[in-house]
C-alpha atoms as a PDB file:
ATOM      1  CA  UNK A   1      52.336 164.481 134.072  1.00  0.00           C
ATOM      2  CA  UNK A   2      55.288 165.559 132.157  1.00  0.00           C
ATOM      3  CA  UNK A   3      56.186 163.017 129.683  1.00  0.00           C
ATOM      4  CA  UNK A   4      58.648 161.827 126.738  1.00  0.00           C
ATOM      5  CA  UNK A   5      57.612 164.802 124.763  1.00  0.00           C
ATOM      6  CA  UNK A   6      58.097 167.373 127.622  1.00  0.00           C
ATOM      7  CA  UNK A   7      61.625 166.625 127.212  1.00  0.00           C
ATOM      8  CA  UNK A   8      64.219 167.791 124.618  1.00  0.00           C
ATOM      9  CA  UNK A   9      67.140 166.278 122.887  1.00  0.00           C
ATOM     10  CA  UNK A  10      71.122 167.572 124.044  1.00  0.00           C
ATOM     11  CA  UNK A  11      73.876 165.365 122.981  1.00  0.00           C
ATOM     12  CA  UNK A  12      71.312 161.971 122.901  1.00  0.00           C
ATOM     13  CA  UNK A  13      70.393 162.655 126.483  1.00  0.00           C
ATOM     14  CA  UNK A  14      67.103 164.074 127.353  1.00  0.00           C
ATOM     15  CA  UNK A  15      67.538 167.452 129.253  1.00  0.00           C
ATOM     16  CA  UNK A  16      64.480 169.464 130.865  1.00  0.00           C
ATOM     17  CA  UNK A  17      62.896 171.694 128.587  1.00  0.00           C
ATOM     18  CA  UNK A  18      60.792 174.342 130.129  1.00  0.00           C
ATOM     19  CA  UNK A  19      57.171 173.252 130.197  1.00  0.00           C
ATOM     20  CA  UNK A  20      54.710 174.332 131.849  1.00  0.00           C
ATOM     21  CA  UNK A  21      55.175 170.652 134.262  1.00  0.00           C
ATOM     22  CA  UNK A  22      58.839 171.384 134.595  1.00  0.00           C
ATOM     23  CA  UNK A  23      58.524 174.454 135.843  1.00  0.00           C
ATOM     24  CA  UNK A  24      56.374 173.574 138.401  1.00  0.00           C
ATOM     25  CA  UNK A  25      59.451 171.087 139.222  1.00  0.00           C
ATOM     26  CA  UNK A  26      61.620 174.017 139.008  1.00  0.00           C
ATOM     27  CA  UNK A  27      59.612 175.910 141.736  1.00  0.00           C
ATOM     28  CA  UNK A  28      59.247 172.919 143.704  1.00  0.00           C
ATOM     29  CA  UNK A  29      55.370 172.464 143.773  1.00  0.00           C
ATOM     30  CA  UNK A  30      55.549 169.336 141.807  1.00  0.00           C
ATOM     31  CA  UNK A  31      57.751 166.184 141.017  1.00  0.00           C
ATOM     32  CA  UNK A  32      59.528 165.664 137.465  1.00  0.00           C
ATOM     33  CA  UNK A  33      57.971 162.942 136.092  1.00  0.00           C
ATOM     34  CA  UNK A  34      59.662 160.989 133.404  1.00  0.00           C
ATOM     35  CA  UNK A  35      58.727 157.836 131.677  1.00  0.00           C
ATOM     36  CA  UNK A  36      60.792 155.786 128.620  1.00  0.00           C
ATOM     37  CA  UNK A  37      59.355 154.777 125.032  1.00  0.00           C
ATOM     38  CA  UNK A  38      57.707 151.392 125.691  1.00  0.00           C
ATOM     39  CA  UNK A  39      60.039 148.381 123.834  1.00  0.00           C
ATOM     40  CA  UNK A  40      58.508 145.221 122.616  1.00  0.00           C
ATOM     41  CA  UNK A  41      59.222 142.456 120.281  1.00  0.00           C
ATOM     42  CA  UNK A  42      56.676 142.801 117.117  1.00  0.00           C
ATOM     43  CA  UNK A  43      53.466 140.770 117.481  1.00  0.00           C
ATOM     44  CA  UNK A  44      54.925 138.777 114.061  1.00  0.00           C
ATOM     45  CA  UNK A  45      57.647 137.389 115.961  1.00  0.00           C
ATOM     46  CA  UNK A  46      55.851 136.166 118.551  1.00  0.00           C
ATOM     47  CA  UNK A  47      53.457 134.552 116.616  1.00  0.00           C
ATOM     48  CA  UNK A  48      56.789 132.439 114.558  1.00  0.00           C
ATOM     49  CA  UNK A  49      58.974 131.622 117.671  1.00  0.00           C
ATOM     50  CA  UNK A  50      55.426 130.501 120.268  1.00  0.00           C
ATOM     51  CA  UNK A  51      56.740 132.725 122.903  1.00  0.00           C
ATOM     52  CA  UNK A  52      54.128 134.174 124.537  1.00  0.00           C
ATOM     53  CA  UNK A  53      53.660 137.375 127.253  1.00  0.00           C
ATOM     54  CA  UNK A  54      54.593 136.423 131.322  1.00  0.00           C
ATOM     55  CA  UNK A  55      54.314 140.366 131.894  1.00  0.00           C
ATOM     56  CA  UNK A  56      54.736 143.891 130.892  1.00  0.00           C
ATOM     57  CA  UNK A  57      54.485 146.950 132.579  1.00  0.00           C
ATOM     58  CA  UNK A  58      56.122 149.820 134.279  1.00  0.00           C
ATOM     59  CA  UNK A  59      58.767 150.263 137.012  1.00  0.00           C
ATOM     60  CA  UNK A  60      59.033 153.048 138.917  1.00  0.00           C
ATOM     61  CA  UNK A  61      62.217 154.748 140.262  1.00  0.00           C
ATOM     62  CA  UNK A  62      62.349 157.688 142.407  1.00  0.00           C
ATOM     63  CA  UNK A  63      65.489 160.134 142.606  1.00  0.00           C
ATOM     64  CA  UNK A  64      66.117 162.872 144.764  1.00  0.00           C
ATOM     65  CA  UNK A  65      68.026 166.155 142.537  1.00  0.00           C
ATOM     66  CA  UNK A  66      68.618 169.449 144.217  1.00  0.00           C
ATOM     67  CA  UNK A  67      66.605 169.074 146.557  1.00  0.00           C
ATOM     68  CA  UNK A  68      63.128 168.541 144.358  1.00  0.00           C
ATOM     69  CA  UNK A  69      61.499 164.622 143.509  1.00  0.00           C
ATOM     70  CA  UNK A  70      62.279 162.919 140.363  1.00  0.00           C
ATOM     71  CA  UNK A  71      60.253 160.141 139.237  1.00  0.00           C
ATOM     72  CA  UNK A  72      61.164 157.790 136.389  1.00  0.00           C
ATOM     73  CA  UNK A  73      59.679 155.410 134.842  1.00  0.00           C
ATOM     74  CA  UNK A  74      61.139 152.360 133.286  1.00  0.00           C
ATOM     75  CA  UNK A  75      59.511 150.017 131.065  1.00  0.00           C
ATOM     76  CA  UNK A  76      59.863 146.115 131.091  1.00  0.00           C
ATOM     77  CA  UNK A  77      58.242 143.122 129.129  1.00  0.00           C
ATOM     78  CA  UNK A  78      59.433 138.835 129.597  1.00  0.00           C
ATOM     79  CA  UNK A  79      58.246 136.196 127.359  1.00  0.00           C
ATOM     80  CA  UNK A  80      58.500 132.308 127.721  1.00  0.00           C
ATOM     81  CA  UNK A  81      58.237 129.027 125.435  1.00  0.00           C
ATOM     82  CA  UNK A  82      57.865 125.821 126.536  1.00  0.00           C
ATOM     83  CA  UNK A  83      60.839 123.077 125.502  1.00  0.00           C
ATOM     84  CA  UNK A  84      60.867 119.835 125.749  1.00  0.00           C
ATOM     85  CA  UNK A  85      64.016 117.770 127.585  1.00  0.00           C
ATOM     86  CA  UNK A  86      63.658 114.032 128.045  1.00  0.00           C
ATOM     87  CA  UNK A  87      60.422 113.753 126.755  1.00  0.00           C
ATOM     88  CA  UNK A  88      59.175 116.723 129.497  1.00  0.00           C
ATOM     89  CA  UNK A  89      57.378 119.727 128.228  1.00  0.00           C
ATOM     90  CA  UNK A  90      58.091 122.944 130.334  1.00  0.00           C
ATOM     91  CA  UNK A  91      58.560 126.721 130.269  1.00  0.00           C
ATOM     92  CA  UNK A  92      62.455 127.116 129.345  1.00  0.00           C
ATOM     93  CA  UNK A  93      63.258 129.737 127.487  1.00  0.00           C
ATOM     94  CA  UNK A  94      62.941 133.336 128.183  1.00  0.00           C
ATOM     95  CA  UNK A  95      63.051 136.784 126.546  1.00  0.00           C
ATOM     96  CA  UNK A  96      63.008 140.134 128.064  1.00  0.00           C
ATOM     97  CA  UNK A  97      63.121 143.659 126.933  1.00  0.00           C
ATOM     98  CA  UNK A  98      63.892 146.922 128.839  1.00  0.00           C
ATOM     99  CA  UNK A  99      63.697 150.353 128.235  1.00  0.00           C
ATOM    100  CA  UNK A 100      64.877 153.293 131.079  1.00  0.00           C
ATOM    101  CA  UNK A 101      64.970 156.907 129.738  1.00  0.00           C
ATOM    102  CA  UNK A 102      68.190 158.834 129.614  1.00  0.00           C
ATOM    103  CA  UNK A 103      68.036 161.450 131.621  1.00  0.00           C
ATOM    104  CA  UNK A 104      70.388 164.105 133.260  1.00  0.00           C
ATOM    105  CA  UNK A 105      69.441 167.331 135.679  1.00  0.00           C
ATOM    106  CA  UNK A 106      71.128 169.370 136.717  1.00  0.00           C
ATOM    107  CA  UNK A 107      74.668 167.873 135.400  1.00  0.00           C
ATOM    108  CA  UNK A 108      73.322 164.125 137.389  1.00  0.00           C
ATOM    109  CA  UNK A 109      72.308 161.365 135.308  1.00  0.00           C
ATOM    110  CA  UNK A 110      69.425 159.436 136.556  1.00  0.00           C
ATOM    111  CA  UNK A 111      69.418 156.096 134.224  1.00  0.00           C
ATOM    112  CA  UNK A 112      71.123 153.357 136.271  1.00  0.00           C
ATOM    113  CA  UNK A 113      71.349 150.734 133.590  1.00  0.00           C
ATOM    114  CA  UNK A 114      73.211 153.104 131.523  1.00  0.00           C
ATOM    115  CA  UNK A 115      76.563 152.719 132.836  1.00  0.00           C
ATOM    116  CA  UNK A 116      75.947 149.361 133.558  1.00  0.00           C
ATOM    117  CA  UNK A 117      78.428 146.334 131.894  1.00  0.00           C
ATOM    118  CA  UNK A 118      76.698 143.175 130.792  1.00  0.00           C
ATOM    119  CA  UNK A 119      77.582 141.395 134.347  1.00  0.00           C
ATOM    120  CA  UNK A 120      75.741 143.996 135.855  1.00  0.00           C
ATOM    121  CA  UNK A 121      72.624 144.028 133.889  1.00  0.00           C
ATOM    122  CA  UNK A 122      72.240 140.588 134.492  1.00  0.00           C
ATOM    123  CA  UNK A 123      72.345 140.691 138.176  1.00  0.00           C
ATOM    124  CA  UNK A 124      70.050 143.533 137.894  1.00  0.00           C
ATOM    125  CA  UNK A 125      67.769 141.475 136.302  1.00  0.00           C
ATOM    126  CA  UNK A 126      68.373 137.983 137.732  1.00  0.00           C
ATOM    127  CA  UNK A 127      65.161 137.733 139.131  1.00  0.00           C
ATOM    128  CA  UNK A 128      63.737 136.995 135.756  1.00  0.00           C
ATOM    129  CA  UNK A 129      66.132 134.507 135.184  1.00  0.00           C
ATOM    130  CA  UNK A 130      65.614 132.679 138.665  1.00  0.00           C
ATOM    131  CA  UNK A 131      61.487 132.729 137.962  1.00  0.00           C
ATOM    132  CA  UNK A 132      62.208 130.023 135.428  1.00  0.00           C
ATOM    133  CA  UNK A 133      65.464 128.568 136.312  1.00  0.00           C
ATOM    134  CA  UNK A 134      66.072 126.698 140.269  1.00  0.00           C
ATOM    135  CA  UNK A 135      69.555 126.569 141.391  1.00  0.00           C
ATOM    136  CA  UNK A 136      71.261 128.930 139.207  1.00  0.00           C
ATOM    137  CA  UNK A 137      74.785 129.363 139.261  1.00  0.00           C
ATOM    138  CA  UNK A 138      76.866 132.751 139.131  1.00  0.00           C
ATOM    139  CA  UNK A 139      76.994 133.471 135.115  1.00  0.00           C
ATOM    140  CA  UNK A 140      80.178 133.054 133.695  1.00  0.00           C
ATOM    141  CA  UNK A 141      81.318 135.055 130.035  1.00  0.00           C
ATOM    142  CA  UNK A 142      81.978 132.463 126.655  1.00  0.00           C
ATOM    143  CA  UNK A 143      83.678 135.036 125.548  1.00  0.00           C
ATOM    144  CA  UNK A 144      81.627 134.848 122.421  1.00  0.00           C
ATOM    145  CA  UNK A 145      79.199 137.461 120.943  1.00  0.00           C
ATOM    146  CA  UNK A 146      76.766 137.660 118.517  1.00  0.00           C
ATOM    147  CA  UNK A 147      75.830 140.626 115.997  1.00  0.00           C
ATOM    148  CA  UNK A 148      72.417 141.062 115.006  1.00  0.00           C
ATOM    149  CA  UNK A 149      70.783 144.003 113.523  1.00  0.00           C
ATOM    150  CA  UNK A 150      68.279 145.696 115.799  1.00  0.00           C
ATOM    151  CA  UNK A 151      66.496 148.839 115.608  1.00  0.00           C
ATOM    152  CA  UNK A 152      68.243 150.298 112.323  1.00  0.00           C
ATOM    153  CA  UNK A 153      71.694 149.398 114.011  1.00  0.00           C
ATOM    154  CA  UNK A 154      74.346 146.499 114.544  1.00  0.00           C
ATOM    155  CA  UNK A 155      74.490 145.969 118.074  1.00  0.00           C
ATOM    156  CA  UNK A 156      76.446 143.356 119.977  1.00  0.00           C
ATOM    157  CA  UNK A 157      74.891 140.627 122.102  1.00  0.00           C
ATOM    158  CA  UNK A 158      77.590 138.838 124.613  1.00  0.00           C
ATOM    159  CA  UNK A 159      77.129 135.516 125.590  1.00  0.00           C
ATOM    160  CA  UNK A 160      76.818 133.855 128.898  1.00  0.00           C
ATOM    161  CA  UNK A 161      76.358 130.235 130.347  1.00  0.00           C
ATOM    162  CA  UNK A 162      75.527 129.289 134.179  1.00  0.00           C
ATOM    163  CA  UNK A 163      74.452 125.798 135.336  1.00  0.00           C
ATOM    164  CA  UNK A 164      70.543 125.363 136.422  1.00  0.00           C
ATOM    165  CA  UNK A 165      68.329 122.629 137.583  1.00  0.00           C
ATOM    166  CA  UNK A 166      65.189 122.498 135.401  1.00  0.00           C
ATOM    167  CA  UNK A 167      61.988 120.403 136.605  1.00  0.00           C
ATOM    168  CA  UNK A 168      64.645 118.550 138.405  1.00  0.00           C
ATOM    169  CA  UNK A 169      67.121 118.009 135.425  1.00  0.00           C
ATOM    170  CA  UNK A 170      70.526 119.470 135.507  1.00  0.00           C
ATOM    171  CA  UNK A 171      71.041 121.824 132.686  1.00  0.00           C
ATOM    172  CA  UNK A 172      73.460 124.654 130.808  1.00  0.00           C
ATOM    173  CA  UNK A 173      71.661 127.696 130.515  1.00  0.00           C
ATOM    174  CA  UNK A 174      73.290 130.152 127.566  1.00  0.00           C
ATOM    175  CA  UNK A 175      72.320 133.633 128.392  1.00  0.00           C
ATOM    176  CA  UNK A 176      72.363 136.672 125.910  1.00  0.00           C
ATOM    177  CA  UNK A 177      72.508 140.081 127.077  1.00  0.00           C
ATOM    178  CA  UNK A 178      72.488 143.172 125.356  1.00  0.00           C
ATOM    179  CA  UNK A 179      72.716 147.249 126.324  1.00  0.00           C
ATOM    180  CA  UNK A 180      72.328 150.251 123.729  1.00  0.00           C
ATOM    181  CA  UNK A 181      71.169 153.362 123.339  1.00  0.00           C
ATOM    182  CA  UNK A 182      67.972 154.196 121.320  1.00  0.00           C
ATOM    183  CA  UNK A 183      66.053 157.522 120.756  1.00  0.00           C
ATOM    184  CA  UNK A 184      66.182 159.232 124.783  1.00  0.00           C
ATOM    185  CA  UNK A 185      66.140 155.882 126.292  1.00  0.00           C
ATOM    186  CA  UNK A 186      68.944 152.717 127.464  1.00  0.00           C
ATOM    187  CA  UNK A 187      67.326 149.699 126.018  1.00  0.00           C
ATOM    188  CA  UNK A 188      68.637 145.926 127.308  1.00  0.00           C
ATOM    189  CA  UNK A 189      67.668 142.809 125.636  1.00  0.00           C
ATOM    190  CA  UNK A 190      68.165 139.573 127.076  1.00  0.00           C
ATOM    191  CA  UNK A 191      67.344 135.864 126.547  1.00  0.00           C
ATOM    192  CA  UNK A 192      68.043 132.778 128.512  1.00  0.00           C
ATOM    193  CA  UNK A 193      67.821 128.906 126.627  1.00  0.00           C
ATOM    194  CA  UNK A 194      69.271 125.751 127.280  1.00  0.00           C
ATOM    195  CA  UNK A 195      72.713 125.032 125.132  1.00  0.00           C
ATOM    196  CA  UNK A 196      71.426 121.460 124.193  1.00  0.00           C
ATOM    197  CA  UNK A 197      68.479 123.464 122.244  1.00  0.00           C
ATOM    198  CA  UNK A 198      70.088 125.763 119.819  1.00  0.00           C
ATOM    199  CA  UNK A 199      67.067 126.347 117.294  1.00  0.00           C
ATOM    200  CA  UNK A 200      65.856 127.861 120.775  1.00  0.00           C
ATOM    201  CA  UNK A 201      68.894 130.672 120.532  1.00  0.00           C
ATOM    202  CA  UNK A 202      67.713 131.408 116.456  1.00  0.00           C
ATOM    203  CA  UNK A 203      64.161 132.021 118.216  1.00  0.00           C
ATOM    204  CA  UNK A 204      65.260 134.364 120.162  1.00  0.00           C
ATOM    205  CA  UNK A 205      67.342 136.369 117.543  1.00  0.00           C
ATOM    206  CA  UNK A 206      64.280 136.598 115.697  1.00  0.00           C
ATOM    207  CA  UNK A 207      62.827 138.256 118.992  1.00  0.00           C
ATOM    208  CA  UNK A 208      65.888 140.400 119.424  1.00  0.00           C
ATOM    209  CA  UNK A 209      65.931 140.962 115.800  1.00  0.00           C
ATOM    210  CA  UNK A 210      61.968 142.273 115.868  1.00  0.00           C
ATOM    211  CA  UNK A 211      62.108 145.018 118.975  1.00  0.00           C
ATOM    212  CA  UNK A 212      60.115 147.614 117.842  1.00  0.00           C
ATOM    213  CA  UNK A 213      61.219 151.323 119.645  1.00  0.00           C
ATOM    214  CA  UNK A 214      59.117 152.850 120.305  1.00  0.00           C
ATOM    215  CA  UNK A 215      56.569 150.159 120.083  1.00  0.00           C
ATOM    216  CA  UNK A 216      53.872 150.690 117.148  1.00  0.00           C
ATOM    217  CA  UNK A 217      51.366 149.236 119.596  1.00  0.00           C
ATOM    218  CA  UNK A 218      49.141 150.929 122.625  1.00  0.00           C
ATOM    219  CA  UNK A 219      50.151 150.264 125.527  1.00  0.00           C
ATOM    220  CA  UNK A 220      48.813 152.430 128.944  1.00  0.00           C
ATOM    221  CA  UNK A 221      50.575 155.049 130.215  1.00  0.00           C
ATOM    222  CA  UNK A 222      52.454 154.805 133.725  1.00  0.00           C
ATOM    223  CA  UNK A 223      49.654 155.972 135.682  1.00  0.00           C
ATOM    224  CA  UNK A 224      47.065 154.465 133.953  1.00  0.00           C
ATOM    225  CA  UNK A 225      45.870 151.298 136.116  1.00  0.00           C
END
């Protein structure tokens, strides 16, 4: 497979270097084969805010470029705690993490979240929302945003609400939804709480806050089962 480090570095987008894998791609025996640096909150935070893992794992994408196959490989990783509304304990309150490399052949660049706005990255990714959230409205903008430092830089998080129906109670949902660049890859944060439980939104700073890129710990590789 040719991976992160069969790529090099051209203007902060990865561009194919000439590998012994890429130049199989170049003949057209093989697919290109890219995956991105896993992202993932540190294990610290998650121990401090309760949230623990729903999933991680890989997503794959498939391109075609000049004729010749180009698989990527995005990473992805949601977290839940459980609230309590009305006396009624529940998973309410998510956090997700992201990571798609940035990548560009031939002059095309094959990262769709990277010229995604917010509003788009969170229809891309309202099926996390909807797994713990029934009913859920079309997000709307506050207009407000929050700056937090992550990964070595100030980055800006907008802020969203939507109405929901949780365990058959009809809530605001605040949603928080982030998109920067990091090393080769796009990276998108986002985190989802009701607005009647703001220690719930300082929770998931501290997640935001923690994202470790690329992530200190092992995780397997894209074609590892």
């Amino acid at each position: 497979m040719t991976t992160r480090r069969s790529l090099l570095v051209a203007g902060g987008t990865a561009t194919v270097a000439l590998t012994a894998g890429c130049l199989d791609f170049i003949r057209g025996d093989a697919p290109l084969e890219v995956a991105a640096d896993p992202v993932l909150p540190s294990e610290e935070a998650l121990e401090e805010t309760g949230y623990t893992e729903q999933h991680k794992g890989w997503e794959g994408i498939s391109e075609e470029v000049a004729g010749r196959e180009v698989e990527i490989a995005g990473w992805t990783a949601a977290y839940t705690n459980d609230i309590t509304i009305q006396d009624q304990t529940q998973e309410g309150a998510l956090f997700a993490c992201i990571s798609m490399p940035r990548v560009e052949i031939a002059g095309t660049a094959l990262n769709p979240l990277a010229d995604m706005d917010t509003d788009e990255l969170l229809e891309e990714f309202g099926s996390e929302l909807e797994g713990e959230y029934q009913d859920l409205d079309e997000p709307e903008p506050t207009g407000n945003t929050i700056e937090l430092e992550v990964l070595g830089d100030v980055r800006t998080i907008d802020e969203y609400e939507t109405e929901a129906t949780l365990e058959g109670e009809d809530i605001t949902v605040l949603l928080w939804v982030a998109s920067f660049a990091n090393e080769d890859d796009t990276i998108v944060l986002l985190g989802g709480f009701p607005e009647q439980l703001p220690d719930e939104g300082v929770e998931i700073e501290r997640l935001m806050e923690s994202v470790e890129h690329p992530a200190d710990r092992e995780v397997d590789g894209p074609d590892e089962p």
